[in-house]
C-alpha atoms as a PDB file:
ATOM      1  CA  UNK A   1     194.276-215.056  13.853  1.00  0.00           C
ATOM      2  CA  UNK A   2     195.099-218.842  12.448  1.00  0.00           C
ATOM      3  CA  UNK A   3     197.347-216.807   9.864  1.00  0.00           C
ATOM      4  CA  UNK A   4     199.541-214.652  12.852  1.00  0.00           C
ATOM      5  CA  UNK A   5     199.794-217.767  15.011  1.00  0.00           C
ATOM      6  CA  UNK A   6     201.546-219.423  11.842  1.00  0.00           C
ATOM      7  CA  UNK A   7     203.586-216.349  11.163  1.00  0.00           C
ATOM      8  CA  UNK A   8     205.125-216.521  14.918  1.00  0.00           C
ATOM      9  CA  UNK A   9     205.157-220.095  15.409  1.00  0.00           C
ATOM     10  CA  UNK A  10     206.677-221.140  12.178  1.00  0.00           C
ATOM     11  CA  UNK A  11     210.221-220.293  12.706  1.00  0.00           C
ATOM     12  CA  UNK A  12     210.540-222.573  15.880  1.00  0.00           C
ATOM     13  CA  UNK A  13     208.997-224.859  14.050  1.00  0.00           C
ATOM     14  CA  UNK A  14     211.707-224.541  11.352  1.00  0.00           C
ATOM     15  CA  UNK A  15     214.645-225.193  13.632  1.00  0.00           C
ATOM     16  CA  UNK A  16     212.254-228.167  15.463  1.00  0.00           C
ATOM     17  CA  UNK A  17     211.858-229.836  12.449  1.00  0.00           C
ATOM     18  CA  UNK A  18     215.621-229.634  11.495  1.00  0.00           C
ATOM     19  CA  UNK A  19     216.852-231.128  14.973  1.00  0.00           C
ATOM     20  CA  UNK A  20     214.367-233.771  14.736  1.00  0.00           C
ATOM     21  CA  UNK A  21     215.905-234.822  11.552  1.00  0.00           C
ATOM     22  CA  UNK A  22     219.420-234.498  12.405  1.00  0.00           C
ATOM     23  CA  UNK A  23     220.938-237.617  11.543  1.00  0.00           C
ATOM     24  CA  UNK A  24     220.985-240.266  14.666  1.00  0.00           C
ATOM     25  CA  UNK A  25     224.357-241.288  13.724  1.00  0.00           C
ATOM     26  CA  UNK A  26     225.905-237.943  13.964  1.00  0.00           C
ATOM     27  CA  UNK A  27     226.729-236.233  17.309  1.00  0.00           C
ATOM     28  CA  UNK A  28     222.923-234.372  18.448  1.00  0.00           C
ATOM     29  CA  UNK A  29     222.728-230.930  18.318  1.00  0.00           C
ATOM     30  CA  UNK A  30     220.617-228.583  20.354  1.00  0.00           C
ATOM     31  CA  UNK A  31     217.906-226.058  18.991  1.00  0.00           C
ATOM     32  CA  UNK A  32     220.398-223.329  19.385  1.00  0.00           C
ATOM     33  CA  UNK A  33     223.113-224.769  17.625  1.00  0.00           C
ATOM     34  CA  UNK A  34     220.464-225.997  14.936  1.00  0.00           C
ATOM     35  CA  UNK A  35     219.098-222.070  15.055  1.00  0.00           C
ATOM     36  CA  UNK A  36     222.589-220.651  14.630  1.00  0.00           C
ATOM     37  CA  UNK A  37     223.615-222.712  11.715  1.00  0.00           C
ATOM     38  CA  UNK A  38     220.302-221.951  10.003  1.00  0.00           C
ATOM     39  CA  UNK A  39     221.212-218.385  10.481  1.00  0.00           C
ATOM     40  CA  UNK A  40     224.464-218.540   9.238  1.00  0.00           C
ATOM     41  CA  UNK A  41     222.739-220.651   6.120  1.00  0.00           C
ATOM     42  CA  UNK A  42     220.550-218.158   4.459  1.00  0.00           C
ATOM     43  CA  UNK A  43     220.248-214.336   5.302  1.00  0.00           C
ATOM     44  CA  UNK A  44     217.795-212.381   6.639  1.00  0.00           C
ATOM     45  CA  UNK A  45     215.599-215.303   8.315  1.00  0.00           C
ATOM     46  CA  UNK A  46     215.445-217.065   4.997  1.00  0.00           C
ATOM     47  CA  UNK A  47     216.391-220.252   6.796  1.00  0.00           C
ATOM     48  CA  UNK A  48     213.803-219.687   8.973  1.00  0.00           C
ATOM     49  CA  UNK A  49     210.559-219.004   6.625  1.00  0.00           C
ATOM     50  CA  UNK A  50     211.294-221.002   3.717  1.00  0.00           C
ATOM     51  CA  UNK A  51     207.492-222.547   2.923  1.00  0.00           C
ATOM     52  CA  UNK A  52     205.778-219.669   5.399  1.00  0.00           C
ATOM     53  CA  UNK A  53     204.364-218.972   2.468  1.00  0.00           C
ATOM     54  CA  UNK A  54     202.220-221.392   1.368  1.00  0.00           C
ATOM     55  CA  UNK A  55     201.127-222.326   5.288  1.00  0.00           C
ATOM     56  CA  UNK A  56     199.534-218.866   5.400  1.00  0.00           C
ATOM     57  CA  UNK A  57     198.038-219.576   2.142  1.00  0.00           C
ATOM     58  CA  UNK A  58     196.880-222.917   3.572  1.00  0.00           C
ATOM     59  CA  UNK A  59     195.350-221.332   6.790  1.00  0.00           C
ATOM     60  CA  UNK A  60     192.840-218.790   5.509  1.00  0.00           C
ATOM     61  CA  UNK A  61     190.701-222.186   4.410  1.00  0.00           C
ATOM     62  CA  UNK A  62     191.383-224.575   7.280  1.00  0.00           C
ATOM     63  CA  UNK A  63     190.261-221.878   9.679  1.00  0.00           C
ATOM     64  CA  UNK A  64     187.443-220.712   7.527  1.00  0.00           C
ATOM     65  CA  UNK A  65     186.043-224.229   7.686  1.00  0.00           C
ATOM     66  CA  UNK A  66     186.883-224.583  11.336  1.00  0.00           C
ATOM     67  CA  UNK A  67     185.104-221.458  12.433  1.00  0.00           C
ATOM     68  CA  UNK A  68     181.970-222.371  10.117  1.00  0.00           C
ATOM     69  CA  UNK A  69     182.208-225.896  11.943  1.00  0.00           C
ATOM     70  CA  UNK A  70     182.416-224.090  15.497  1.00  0.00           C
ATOM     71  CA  UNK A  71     179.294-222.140  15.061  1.00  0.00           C
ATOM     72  CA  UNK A  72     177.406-224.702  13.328  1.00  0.00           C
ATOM     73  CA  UNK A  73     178.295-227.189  16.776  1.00  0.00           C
ATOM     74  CA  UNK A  74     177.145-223.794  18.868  1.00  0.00           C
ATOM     75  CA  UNK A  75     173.947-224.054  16.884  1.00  0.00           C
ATOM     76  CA  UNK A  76     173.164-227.516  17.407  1.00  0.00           C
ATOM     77  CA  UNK A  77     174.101-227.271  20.783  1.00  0.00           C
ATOM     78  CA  UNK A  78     171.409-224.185  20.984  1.00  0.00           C
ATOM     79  CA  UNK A  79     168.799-226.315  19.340  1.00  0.00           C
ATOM     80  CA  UNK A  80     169.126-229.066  22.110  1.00  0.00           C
END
């Protein structure tokens, strides 16, 4: 589930992370001018997913570690 939540959220994240470091001397853009030049950067959502990759890669272990942590808290909380 951590892996499909990356999957979806990632390419908003893309185009957040690109406005957010749009120069603050240049004129700002907005997330759909930042989305359309992405688009028109790399083909076929390359733009987009570039490092999607390796997050999914990273996710299987951070939320096998977080669900071992969850139950372990829901047994300690049992044992209370």
């Amino acid at each position: 589930s951590g892996t499909f939540g990356w999957a979806i959220a990632y390419p908003l994240d893309a185009v957040k992370t690109r406005v957010q470091a749009h120069p603050a001397q240049l004129p700002a853009v907005t997330a759909r001018e930042c989305a359309l030049k992405m688009a028109k950067e790399r083909p076929h959502m390359g733009a987009f997913t570039r490092g999607l990759g390796l997050t999914l890669v990273r996710a299987v272990p951070v939320n096998m570690v977080t669900f071992v942590v969850y139950e372990r808290v829901l047994d300690l909380r049992a044992m209370a």
